[in-house]
PDB file of N, CA and C in Angstrom:
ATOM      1  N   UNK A   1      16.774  -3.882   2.208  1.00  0.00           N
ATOM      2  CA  UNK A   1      16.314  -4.571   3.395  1.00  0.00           C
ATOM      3  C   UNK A   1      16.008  -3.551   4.482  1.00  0.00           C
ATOM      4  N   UNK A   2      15.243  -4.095   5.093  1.00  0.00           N
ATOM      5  CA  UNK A   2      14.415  -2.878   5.949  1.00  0.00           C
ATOM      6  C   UNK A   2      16.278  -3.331   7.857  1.00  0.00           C
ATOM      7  N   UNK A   3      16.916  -4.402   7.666  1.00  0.00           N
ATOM      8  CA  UNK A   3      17.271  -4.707   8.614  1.00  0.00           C
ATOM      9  C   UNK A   3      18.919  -5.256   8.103  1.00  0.00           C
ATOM     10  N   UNK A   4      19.903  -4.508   7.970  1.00  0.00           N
ATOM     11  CA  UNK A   4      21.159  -4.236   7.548  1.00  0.00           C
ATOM     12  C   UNK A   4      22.040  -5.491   8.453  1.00  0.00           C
ATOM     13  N   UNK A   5      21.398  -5.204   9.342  1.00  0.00           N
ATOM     14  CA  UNK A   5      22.342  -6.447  10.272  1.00  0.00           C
ATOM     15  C   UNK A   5      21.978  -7.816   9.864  1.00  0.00           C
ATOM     16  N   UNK A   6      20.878  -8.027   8.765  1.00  0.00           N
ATOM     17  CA  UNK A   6      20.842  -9.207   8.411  1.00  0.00           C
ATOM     18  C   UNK A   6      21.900  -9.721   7.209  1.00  0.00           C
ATOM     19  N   UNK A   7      22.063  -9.211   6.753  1.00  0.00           N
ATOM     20  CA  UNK A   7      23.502  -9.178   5.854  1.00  0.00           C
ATOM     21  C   UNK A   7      24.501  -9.546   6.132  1.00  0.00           C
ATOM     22  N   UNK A   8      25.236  -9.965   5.394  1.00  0.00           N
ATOM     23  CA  UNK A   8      26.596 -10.173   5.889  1.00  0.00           C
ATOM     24  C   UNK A   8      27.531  -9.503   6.031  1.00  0.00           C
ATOM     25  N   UNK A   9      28.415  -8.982   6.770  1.00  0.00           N
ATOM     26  CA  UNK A   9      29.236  -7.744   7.130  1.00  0.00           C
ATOM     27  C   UNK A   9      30.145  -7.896   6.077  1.00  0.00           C
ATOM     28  N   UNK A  10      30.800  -8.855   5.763  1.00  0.00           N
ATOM     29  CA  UNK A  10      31.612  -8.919   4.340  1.00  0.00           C
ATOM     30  C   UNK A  10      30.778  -8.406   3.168  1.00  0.00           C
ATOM     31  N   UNK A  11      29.649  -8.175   3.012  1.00  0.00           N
ATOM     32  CA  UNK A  11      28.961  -8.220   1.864  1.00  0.00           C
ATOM     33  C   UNK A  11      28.658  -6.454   2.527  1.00  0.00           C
ATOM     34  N   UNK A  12      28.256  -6.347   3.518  1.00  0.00           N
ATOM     35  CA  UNK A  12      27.831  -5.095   3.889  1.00  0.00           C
ATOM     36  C   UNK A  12      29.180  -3.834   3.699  1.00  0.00           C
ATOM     37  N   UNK A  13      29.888  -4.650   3.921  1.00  0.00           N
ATOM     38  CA  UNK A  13      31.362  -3.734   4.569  1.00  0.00           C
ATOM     39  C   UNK A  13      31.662  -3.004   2.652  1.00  0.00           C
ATOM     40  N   UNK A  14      31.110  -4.012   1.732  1.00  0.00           N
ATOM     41  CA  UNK A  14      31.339  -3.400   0.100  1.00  0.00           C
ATOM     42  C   UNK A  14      29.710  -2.452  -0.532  1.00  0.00           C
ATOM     43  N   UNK A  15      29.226  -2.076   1.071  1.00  0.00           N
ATOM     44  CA  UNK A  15      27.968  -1.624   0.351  1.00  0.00           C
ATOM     45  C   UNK A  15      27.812   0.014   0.740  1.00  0.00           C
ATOM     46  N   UNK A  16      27.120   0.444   0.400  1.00  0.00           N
ATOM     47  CA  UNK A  16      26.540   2.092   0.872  1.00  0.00           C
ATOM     48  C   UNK A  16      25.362   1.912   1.187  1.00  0.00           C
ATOM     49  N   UNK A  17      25.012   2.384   2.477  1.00  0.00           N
ATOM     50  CA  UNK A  17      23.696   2.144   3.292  1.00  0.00           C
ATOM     51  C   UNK A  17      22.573   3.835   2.482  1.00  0.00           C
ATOM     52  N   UNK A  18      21.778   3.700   2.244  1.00  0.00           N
ATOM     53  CA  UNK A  18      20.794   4.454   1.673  1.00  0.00           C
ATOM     54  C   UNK A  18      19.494   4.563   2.663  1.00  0.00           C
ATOM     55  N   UNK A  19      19.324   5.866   3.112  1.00  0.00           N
ATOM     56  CA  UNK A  19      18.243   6.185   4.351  1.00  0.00           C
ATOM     57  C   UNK A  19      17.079   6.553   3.291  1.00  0.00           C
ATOM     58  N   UNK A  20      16.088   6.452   2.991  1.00  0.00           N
ATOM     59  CA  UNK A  20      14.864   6.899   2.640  1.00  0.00           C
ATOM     60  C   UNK A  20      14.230   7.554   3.416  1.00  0.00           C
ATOM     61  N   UNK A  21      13.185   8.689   3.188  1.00  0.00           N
ATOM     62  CA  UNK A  21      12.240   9.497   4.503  1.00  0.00           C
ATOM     63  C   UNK A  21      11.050   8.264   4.068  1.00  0.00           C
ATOM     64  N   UNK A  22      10.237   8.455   5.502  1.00  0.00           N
ATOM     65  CA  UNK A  22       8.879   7.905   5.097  1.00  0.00           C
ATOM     66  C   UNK A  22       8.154   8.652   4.573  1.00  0.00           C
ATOM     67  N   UNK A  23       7.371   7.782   3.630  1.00  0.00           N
ATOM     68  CA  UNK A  23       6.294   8.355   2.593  1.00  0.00           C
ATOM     69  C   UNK A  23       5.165   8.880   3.281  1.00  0.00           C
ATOM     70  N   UNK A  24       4.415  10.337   2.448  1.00  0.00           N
ATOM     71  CA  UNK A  24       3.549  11.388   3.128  1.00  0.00           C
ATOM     72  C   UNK A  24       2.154  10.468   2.724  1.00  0.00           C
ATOM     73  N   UNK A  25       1.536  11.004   3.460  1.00  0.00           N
ATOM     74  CA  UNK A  25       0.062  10.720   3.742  1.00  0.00           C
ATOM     75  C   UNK A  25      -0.422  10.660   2.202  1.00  0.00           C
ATOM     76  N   UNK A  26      -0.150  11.824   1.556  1.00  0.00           N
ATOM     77  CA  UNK A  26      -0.582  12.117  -0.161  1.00  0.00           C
ATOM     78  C   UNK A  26      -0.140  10.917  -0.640  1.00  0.00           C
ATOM     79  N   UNK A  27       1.331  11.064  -0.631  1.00  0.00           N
ATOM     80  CA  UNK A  27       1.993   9.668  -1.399  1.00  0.00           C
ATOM     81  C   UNK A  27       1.485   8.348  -1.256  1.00  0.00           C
ATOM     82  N   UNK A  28       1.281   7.682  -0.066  1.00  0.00           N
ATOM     83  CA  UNK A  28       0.563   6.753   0.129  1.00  0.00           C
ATOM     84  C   UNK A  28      -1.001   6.496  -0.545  1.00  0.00           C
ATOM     85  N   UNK A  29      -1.747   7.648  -0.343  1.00  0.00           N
ATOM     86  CA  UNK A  29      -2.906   7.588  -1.084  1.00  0.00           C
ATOM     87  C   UNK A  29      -2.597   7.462  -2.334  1.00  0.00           C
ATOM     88  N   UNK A  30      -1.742   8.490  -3.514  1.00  0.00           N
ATOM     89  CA  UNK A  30      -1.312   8.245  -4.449  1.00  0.00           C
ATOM     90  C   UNK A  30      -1.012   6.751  -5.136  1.00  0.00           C
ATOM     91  N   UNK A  31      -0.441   6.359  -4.238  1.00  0.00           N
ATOM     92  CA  UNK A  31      -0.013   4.835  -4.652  1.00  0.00           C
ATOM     93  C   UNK A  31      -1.489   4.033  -4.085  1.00  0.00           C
ATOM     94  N   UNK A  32      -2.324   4.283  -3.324  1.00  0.00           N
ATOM     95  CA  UNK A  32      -3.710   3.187  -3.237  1.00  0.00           C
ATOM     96  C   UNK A  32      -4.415   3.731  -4.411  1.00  0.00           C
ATOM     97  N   UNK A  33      -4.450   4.693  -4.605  1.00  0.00           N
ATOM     98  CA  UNK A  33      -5.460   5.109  -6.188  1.00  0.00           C
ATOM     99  C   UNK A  33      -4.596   4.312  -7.002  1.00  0.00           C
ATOM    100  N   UNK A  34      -3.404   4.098  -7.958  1.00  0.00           N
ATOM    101  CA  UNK A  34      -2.617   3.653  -8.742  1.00  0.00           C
ATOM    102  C   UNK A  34      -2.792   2.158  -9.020  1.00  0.00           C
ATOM    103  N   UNK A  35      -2.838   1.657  -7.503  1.00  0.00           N
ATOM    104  CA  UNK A  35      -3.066   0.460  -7.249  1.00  0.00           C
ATOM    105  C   UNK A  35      -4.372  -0.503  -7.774  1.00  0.00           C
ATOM    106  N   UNK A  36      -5.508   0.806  -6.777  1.00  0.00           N
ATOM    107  CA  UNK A  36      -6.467   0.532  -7.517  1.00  0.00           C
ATOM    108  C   UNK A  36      -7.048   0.670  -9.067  1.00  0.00           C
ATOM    109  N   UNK A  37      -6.487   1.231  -9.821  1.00  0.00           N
ATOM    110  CA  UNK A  37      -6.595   1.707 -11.379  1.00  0.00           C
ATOM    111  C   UNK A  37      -5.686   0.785 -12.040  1.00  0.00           C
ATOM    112  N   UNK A  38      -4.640   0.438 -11.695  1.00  0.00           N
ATOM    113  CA  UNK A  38      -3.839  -1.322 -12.443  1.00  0.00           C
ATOM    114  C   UNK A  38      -4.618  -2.162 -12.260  1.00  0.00           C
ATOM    115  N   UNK A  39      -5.606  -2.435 -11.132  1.00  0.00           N
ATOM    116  CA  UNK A  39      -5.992  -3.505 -10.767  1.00  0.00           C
ATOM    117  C   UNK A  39      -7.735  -3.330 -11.547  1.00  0.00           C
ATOM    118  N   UNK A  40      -7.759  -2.082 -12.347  1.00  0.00           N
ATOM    119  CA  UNK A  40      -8.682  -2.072 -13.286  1.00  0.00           C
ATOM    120  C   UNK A  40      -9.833  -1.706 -12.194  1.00  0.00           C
ATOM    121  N   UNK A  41      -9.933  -0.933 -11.004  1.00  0.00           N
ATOM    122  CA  UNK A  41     -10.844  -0.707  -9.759  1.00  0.00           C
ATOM    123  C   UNK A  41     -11.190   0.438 -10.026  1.00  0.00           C
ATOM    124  N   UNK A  42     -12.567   0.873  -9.682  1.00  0.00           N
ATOM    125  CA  UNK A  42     -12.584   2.476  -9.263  1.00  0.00           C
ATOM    126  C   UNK A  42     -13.093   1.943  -7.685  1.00  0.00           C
ATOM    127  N   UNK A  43     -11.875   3.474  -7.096  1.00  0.00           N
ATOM    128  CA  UNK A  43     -11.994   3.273  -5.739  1.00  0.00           C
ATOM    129  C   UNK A  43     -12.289   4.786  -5.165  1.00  0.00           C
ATOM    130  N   UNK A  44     -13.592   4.848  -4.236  1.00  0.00           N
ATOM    131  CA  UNK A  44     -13.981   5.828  -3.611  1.00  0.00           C
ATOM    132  C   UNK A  44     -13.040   6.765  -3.398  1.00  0.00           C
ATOM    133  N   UNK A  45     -13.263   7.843  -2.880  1.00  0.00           N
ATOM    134  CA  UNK A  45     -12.239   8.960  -2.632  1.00  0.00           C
ATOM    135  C   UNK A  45     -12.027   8.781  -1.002  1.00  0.00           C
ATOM    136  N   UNK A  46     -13.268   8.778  -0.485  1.00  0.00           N
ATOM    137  CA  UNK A  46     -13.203   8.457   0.696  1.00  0.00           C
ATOM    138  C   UNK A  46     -12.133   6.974   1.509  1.00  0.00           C
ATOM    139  N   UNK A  47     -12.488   6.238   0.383  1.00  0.00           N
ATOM    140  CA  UNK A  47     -11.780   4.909   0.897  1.00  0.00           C
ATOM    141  C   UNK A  47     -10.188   5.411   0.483  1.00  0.00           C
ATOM    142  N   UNK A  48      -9.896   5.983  -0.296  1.00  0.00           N
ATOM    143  CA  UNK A  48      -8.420   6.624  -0.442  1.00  0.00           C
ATOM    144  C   UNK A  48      -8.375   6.995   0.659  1.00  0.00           C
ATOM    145  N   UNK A  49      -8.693   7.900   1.294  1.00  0.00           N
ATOM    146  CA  UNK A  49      -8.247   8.551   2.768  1.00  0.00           C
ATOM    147  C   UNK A  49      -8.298   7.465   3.958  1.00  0.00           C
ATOM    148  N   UNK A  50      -9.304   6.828   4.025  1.00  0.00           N
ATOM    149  CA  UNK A  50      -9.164   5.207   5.255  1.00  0.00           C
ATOM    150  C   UNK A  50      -7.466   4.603   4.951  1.00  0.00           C
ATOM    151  N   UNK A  51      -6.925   4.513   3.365  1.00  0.00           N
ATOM    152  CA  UNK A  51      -6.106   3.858   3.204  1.00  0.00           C
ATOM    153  C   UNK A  51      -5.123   4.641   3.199  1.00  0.00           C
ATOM    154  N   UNK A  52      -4.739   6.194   3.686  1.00  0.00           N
ATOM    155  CA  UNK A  52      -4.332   6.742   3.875  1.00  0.00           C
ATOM    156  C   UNK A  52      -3.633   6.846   5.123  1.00  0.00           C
ATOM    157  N   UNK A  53      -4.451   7.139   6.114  1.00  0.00           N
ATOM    158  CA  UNK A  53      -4.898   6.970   7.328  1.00  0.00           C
ATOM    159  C   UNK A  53      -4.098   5.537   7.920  1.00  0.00           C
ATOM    160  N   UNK A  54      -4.624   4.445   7.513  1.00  0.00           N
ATOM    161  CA  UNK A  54      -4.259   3.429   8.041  1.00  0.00           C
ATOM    162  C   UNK A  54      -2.815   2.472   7.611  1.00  0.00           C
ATOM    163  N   UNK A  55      -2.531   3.010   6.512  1.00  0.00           N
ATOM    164  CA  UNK A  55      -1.047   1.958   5.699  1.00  0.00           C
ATOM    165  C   UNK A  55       0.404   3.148   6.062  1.00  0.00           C
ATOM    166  N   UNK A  56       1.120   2.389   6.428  1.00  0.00           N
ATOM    167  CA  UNK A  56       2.582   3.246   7.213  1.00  0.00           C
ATOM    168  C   UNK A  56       3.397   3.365   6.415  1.00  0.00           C
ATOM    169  N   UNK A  57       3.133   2.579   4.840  1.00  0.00           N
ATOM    170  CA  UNK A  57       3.948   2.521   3.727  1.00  0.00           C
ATOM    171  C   UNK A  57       3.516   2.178   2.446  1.00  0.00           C
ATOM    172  N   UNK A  58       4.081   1.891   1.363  1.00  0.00           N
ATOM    173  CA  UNK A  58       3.740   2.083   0.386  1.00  0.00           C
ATOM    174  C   UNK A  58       3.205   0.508  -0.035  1.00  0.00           C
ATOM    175  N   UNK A  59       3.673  -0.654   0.473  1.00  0.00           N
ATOM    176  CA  UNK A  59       3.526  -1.813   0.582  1.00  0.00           C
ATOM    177  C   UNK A  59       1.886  -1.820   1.251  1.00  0.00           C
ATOM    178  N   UNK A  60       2.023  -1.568   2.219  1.00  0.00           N
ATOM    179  CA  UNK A  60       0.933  -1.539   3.135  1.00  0.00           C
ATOM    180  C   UNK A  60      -0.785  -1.027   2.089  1.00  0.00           C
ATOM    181  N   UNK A  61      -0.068   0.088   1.487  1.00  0.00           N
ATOM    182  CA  UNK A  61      -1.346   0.702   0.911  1.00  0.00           C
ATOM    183  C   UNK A  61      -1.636  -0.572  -0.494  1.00  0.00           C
ATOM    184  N   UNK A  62      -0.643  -0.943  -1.012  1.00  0.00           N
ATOM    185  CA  UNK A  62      -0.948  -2.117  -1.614  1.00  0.00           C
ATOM    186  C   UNK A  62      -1.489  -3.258  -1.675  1.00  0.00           C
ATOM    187  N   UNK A  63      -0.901  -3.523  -1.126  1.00  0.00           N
ATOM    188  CA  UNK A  63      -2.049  -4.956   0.139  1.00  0.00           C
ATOM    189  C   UNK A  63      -3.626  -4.574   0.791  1.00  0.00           C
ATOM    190  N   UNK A  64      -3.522  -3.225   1.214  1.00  0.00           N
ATOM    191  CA  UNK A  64      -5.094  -2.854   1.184  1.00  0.00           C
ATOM    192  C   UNK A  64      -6.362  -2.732   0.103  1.00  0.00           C
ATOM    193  N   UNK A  65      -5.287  -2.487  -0.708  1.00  0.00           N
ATOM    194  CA  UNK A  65      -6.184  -2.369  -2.218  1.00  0.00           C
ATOM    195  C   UNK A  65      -6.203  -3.693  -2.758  1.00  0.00           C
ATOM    196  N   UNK A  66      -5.580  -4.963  -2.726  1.00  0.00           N
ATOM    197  CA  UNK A  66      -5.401  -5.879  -3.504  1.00  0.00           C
ATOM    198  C   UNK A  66      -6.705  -6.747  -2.472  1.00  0.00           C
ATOM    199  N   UNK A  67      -6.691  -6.540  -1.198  1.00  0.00           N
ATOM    200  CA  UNK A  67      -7.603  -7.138  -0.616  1.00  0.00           C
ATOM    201  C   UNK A  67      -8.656  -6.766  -0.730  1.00  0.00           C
ATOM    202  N   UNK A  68      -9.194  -5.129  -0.853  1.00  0.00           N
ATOM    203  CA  UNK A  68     -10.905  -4.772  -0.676  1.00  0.00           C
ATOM    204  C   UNK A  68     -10.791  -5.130  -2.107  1.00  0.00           C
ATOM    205  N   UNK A  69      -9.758  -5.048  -3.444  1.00  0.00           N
ATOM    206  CA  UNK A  69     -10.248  -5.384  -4.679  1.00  0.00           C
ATOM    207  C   UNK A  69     -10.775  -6.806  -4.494  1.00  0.00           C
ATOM    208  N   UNK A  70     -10.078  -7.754  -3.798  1.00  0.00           N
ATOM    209  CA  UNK A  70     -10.989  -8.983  -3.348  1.00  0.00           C
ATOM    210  C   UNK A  70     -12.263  -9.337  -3.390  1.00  0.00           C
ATOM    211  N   UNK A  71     -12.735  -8.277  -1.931  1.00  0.00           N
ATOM    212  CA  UNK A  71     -13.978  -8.493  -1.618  1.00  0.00           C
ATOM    213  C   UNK A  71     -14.929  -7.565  -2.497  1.00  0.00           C
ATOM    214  N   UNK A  72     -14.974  -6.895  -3.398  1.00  0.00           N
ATOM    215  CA  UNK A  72     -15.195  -5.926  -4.479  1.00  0.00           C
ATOM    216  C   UNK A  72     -15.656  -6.958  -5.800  1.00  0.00           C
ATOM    217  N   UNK A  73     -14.699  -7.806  -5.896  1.00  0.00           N
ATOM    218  CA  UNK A  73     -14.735  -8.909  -6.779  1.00  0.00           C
ATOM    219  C   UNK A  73     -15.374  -9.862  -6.670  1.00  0.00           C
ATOM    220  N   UNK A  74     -15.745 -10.200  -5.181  1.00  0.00           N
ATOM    221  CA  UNK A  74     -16.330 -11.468  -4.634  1.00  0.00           C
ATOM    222  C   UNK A  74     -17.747 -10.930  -4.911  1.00  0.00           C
ATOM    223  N   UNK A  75     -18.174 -10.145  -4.827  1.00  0.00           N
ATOM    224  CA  UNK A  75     -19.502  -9.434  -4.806  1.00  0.00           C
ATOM    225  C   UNK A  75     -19.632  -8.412  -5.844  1.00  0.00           C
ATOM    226  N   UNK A  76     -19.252  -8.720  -7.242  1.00  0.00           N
ATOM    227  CA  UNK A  76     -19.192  -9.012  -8.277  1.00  0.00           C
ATOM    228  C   UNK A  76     -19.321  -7.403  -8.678  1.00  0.00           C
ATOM    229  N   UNK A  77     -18.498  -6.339  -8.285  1.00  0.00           N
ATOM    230  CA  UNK A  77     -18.104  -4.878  -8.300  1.00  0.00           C
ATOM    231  C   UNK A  77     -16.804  -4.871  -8.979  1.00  0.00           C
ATOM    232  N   UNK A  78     -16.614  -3.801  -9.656  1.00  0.00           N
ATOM    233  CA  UNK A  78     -15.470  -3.215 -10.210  1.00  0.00           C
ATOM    234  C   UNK A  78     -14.810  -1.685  -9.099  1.00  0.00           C
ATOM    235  N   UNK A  79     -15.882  -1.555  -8.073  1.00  0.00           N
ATOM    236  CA  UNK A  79     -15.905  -0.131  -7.179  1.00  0.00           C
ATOM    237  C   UNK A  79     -15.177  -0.509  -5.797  1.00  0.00           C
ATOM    238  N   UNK A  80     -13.931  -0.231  -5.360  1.00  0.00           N
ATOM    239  CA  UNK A  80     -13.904  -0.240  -4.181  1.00  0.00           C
ATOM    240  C   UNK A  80     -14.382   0.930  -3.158  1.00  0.00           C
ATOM    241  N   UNK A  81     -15.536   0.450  -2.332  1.00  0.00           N
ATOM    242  CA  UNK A  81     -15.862   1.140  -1.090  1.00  0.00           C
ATOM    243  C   UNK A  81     -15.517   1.882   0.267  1.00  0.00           C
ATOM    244  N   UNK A  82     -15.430   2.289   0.677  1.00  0.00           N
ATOM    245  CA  UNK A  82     -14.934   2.545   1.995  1.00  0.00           C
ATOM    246  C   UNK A  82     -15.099   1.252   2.748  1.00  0.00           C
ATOM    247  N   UNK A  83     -16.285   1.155   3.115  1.00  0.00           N
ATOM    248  CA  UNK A  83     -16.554   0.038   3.384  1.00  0.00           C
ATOM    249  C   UNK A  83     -15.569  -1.496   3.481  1.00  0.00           C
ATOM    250  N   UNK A  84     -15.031  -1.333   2.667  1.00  0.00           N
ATOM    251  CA  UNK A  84     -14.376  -2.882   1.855  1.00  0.00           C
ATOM    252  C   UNK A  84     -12.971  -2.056   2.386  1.00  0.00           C
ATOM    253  N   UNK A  85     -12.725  -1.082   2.270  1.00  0.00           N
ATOM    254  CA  UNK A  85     -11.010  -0.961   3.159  1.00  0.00           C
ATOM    255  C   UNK A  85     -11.257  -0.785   4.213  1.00  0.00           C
ATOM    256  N   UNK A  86     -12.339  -0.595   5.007  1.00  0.00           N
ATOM    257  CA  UNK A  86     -12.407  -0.637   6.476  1.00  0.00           C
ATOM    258  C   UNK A  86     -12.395  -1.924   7.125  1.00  0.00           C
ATOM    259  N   UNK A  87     -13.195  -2.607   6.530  1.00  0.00           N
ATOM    260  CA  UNK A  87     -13.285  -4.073   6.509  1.00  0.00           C
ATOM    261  C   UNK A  87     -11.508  -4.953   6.602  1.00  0.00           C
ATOM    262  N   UNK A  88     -11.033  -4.634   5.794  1.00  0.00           N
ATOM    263  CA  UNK A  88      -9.179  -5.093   5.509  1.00  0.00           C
ATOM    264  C   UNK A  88      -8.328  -4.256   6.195  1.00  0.00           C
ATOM    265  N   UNK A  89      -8.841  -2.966   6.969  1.00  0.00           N
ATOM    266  CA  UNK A  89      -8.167  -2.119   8.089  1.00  0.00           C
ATOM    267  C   UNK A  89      -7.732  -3.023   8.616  1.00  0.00           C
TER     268      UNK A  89
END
């Protein structure tokens, strides 16, 4: 959970809290290429870096790709564009 105090302190009080760093600019792109290649996409290089640029996490870069794969799909492409993640920016 991103928010510890939502827990229950009885339940918390038997737990070990685990800090993660935030994920690098690379990593994030890493995971929008990945994303896009499960989702059977080829996605620009350029639009990797928009989704770079713009997602604060690894979730984030997911949801960007699942959406321009959307509009990619709607308009009957297998290619995500720059374009199409600027658009879901």
């Amino acid at each position: 959970t991103r928010s510890p105090s939502e827990i229950s302190p009885a339940i918390r009080s038997r737990c070990q809290e685990i800090f993660f760093r935030p994920l690098t600019q690379d990593e994030i792109k890493w995971i929008a290429e990945n994303a896009a290649l499960r989702g059977n996409f080829i996605i620009e290089k350029n639009a990797v870096s928009v989704v770079g640029s713009y997602a604060d996490n690894g979730r984030e870069a997911v949801n960007m790709i699942q959406l321009a794969g959307g509009i990619a799909l709607a308009e009957e492409r297998n290619i995500i564009s720059t374009e199409d993640v600027e658009w879901v920016a």
